[in-house]
Protein backbone atom coordinates (compact mmCIF):
# COMPACT_ATOMS: atom_id res chain seq x y z
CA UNK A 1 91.27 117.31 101.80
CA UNK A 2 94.72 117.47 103.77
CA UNK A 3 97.79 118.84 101.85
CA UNK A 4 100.39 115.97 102.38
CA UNK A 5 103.23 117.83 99.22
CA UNK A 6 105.58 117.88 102.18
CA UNK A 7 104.57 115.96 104.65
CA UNK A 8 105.17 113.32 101.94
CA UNK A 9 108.62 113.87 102.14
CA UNK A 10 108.91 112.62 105.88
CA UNK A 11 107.21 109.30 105.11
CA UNK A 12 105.72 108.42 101.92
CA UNK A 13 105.82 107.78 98.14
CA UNK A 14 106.71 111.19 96.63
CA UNK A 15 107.46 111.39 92.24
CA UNK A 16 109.49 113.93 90.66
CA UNK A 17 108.60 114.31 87.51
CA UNK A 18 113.01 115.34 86.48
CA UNK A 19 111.98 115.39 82.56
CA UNK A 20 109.27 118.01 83.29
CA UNK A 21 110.36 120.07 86.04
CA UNK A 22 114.04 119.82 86.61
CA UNK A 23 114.64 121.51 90.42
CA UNK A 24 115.62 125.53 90.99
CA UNK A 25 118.95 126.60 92.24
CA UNK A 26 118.43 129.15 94.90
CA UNK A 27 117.85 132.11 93.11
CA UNK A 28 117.28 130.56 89.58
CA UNK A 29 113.55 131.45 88.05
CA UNK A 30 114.41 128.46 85.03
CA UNK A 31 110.65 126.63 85.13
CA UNK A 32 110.00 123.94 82.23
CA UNK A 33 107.10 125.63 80.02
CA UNK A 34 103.97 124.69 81.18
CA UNK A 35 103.04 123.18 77.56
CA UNK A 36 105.46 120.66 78.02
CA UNK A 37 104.25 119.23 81.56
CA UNK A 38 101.13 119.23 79.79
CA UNK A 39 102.15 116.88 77.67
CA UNK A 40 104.04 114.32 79.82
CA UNK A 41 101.76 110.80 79.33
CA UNK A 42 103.57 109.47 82.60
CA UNK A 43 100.21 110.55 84.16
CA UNK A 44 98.15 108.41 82.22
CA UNK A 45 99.95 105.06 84.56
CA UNK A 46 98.20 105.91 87.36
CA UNK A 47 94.61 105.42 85.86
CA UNK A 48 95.65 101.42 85.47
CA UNK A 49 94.53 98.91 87.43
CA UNK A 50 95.13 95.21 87.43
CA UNK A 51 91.39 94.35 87.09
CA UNK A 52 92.23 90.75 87.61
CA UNK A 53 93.35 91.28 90.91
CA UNK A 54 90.34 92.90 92.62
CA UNK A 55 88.47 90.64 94.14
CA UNK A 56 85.56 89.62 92.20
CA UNK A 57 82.53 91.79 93.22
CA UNK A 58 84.84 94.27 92.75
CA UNK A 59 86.10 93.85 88.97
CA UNK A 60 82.51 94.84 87.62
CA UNK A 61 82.64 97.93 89.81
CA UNK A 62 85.76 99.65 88.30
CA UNK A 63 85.68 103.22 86.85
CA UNK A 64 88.15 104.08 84.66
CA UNK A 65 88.97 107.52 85.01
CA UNK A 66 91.31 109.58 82.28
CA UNK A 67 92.97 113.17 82.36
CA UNK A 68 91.18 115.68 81.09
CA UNK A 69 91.41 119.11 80.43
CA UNK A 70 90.55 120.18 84.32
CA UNK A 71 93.76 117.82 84.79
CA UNK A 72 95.81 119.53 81.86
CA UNK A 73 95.30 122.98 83.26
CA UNK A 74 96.16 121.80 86.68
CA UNK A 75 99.54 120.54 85.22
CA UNK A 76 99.89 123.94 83.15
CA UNK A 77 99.43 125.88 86.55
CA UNK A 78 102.42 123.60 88.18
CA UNK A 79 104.67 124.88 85.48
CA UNK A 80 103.97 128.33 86.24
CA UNK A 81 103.14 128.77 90.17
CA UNK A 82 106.11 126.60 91.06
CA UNK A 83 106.88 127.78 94.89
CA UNK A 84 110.12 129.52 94.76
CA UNK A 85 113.22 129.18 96.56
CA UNK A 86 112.46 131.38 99.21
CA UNK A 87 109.06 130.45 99.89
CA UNK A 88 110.20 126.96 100.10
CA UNK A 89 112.53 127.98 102.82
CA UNK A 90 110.28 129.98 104.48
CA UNK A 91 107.98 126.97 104.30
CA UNK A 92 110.77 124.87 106.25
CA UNK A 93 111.09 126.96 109.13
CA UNK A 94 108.28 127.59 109.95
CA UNK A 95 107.22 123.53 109.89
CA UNK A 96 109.76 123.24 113.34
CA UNK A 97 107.17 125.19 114.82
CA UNK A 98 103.31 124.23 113.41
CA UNK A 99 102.11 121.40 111.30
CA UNK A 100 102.61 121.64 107.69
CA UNK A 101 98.92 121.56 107.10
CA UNK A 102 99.03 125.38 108.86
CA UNK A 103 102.20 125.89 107.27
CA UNK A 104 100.28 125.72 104.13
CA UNK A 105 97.10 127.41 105.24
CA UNK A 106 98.97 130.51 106.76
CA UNK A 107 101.80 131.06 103.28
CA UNK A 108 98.60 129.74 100.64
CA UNK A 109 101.22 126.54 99.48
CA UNK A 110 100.58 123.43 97.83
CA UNK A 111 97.85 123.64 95.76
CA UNK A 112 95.86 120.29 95.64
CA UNK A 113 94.13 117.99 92.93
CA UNK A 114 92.06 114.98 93.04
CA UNK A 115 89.82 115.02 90.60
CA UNK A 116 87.76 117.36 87.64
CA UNK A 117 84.01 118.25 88.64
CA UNK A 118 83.32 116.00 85.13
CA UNK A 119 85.36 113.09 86.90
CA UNK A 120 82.98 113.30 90.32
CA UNK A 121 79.74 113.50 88.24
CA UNK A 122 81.24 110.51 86.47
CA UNK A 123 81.27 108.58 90.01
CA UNK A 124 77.64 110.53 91.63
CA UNK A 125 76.43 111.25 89.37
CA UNK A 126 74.69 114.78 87.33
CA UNK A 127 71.80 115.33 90.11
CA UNK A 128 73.16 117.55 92.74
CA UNK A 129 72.09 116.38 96.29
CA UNK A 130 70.83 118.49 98.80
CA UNK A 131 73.97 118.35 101.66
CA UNK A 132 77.40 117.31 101.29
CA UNK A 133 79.80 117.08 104.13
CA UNK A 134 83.60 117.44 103.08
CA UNK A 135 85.54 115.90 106.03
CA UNK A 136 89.11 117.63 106.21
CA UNK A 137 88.70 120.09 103.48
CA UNK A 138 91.71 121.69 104.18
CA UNK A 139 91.89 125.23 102.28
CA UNK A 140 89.27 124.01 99.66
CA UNK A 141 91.09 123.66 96.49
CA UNK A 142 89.21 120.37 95.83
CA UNK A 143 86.56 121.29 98.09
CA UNK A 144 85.34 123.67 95.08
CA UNK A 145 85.62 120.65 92.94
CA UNK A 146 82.81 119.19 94.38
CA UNK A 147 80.61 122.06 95.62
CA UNK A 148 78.73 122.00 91.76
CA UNK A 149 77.59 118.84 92.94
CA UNK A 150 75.23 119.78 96.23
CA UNK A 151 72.85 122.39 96.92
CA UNK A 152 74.85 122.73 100.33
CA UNK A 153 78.10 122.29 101.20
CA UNK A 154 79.12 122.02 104.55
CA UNK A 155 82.57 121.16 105.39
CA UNK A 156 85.11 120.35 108.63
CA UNK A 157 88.66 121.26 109.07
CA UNK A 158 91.04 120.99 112.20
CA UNK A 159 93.71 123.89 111.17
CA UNK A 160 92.75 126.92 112.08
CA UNK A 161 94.54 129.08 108.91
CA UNK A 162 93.15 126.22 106.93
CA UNK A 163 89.43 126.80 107.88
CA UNK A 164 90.19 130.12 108.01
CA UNK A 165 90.72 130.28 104.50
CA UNK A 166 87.64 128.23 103.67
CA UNK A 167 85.49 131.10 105.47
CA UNK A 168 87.00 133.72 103.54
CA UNK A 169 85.97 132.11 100.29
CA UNK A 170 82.74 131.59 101.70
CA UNK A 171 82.73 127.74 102.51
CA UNK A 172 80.46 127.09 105.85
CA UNK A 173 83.65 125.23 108.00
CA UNK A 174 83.53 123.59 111.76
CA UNK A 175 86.68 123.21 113.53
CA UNK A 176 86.16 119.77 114.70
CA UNK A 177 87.37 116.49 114.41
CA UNK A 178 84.27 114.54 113.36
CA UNK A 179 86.16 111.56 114.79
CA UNK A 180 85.47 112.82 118.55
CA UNK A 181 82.31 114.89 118.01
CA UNK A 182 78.80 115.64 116.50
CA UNK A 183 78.59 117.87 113.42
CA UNK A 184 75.42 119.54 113.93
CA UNK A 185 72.68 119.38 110.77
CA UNK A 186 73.25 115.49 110.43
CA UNK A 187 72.16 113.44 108.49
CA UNK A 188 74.06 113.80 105.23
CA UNK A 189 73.05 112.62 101.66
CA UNK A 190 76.99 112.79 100.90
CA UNK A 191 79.99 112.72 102.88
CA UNK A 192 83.54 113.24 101.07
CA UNK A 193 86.69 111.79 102.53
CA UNK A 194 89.53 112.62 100.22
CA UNK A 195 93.18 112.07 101.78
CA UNK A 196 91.98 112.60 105.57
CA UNK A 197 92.31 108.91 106.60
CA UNK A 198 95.67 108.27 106.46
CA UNK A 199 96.39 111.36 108.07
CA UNK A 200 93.90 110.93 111.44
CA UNK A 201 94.65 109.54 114.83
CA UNK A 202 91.61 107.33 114.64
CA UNK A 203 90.66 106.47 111.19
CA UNK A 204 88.60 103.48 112.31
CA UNK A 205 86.57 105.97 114.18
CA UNK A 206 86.47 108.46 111.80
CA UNK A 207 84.57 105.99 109.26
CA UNK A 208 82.34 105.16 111.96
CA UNK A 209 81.82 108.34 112.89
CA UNK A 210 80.82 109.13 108.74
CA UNK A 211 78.49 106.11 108.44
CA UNK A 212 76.43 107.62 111.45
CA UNK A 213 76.30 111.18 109.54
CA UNK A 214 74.76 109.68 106.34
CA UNK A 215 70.92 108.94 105.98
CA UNK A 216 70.05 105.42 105.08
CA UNK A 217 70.92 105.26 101.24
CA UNK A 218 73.50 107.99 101.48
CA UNK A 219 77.39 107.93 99.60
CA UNK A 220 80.74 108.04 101.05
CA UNK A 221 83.35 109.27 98.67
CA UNK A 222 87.01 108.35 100.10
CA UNK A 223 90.34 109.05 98.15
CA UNK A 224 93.05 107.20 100.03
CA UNK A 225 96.85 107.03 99.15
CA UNK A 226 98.45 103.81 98.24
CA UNK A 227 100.73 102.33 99.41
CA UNK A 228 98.82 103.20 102.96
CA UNK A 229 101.12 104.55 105.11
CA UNK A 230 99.73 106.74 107.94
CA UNK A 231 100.68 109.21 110.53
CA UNK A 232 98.54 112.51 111.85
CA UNK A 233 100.46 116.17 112.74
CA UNK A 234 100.39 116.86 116.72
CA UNK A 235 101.64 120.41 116.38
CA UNK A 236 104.61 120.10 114.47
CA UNK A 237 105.68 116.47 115.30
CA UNK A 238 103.71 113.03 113.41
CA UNK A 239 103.31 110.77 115.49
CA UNK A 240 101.87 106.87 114.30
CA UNK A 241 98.08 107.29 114.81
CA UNK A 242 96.24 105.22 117.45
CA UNK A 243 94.62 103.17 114.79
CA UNK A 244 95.48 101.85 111.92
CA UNK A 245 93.13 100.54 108.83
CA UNK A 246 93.53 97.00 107.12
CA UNK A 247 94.70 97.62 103.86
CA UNK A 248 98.86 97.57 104.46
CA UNK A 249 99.60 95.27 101.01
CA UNK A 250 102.26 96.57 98.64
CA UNK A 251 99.84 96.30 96.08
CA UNK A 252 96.98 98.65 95.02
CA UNK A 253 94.68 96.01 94.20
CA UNK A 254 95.01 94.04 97.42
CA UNK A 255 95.05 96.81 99.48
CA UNK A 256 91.83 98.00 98.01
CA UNK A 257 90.33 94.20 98.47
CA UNK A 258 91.33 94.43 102.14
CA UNK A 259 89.95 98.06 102.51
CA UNK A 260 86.59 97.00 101.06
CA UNK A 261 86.49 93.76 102.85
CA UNK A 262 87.85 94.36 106.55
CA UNK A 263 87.03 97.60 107.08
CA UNK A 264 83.82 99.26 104.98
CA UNK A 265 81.26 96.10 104.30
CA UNK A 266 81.62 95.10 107.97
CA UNK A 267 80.28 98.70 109.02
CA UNK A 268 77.18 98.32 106.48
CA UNK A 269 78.81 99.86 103.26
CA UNK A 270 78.51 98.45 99.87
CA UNK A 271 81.10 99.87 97.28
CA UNK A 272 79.19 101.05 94.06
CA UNK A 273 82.17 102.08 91.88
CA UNK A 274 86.18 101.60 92.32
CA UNK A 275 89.14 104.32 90.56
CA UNK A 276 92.53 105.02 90.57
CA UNK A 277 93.57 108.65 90.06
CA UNK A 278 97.01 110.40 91.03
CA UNK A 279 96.73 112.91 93.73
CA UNK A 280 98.71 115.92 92.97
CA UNK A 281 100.43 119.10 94.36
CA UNK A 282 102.16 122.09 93.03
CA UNK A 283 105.69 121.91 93.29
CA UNK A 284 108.50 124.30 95.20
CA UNK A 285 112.09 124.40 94.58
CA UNK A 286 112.75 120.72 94.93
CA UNK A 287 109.95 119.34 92.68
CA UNK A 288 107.97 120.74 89.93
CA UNK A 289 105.16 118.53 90.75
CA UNK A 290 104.58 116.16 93.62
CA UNK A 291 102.64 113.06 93.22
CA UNK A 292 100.77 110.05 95.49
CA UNK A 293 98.45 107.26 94.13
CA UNK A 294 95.08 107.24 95.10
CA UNK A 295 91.95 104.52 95.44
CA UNK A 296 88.54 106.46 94.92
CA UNK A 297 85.71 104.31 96.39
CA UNK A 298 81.82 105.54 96.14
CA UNK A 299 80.35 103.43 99.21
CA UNK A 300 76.59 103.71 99.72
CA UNK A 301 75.06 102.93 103.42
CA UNK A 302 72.73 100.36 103.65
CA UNK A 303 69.48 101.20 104.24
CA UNK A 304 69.15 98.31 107.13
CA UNK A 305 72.05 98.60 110.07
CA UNK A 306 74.58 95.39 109.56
């Protein structure tokens, strides 16, 4: 699960929630109380969809998710572990010389959440499986999320402080880029995707690459920000990846049409369940809270090759 709170900044959608968390002054410690982020309903639009406007197999499929209290004390947390000042500006420098993904491994910044372990057995289901692969776990805030949910949990992670940090906590991590190489161990009953594949070189690969790591019958679990708009960290530069996925619509529910249609079924996945969820970060001195919009799609591999 790549951090993108900053890197959201250079190119994509980013909310700031002003009537929750108004911004710090260099040197101010004013923070809104964490009750009353709690209580903002503005969260509650990005659980919505337009179930008209899926396309048809897919209207039957959709999972309403809601907050609950897994959300609530994520949102208390943001009121009280805002980044301050000087961390933020530490954070800055040190981005003109790494990628903010080991920015944020390296300084422990930007705190990430997806989902509540309720809200994944909701999608999977209450039986644990026996191996789960988390592709791009980044420093394993959601990671943990979903570790209740296997009886192993293996994940991969391209920055180093990241995976470094996923050791420490005792999280088996591979430095590779599953895009380019094996993952020893394979096949997978479950492989988790959550924010990598909009920030990949290859994402066409990449899902390739996933189908080939699940046994026949197995679940992909992909969280993807919408409006789709890519790039991957080379060092401390983003440049536009090498591939790009078909879903580039303005709206969520096209862009989730085209994702299903052009780009999963053709590989040999059929979509069991579709959700919209906001994708949140803890905030610094410029935001209390940063914000994207995510499509959650359970895809299952077909037991015969397309």
């Amino acid at each position: 699960m790549q951090s993108t709170a900053l890197s959201t900044g250079k190119r994509g959608f980013r909310h700031f929630c002003a009537r929750a968390l108004p911004s710090v002054r260099p040197g101010a410690t004013h923070v809104t109380p964490a009750g009353e982020l709690a209580s903002t309903s503005i969260l509650d639009l990005y659980y919505e969809v337009d179930v008209a406007a899926l396309s048809p197999r897919l209207r039957e499929r959709f999972v309403k998710l809601s907050r609950d209290a897994a959300t609530d004390d994520f949102l208390a947390r943001a009121g009280r572990e805002r980044h301050s000042w000087w961390r933020t500006q530490l954070h800055r420098l040190l981005r003109q010389f790494m990628s903010d993904f080991d920015v944020n491994g390296l300084l422990d910044m930007y705190s990430l959440f997806v989902a509540s372990t309720e809200h994944w057995r909701l999608l999977l289901g209450t039986q644990p499986v026996a191996r789960l692969l988390d592709v791009g776990a980044g420093s394993g805030n959601v990671t943990r999320t979903l570790s209740p949910l296997a009886e192993q949990l293996v994940t991969t992670e391209l920055s180093r402080n990241m995976a470094e940090r996923l050791r420490r906590s005792g999280i088996e991590c591979h430095e590779i880029d599953l895009a380019e190489r094996d993952l020893p161990g394979a096949p997978f009953d479950l492989i988790t995707c959550l924010n990598v594949l909009d920030r990949t070189a290859r994402p066409k690969q990449l899902l390739r690459r996933m189908h080939e790591h699940l046994r026949p019958g197995g679940r992909l679990l992909i969280a993807l920000a919408l409006p789709y708009n890519p790039f991957f960290f080379r060092g401390n530069s983003t440049p536009e990846p090498l591939e790009r996925l078909a879903c580039a619509e303005p709206s969520w529910e096209e862009a989730v049409n085209q994702l299903v249609e052009r780009e999963l079924e053709p590989l040999g996945f059929t979509v069991l369940t579709v959700s919209r969820t906001p994708y949140l970060s803890l905030g610094d001195a410029e935001s209390g809270l940063y914000e994207l919009d995510d499509a959650l799609l359970v895809c299952q591999k077909s037991e015969i090759a397309p």
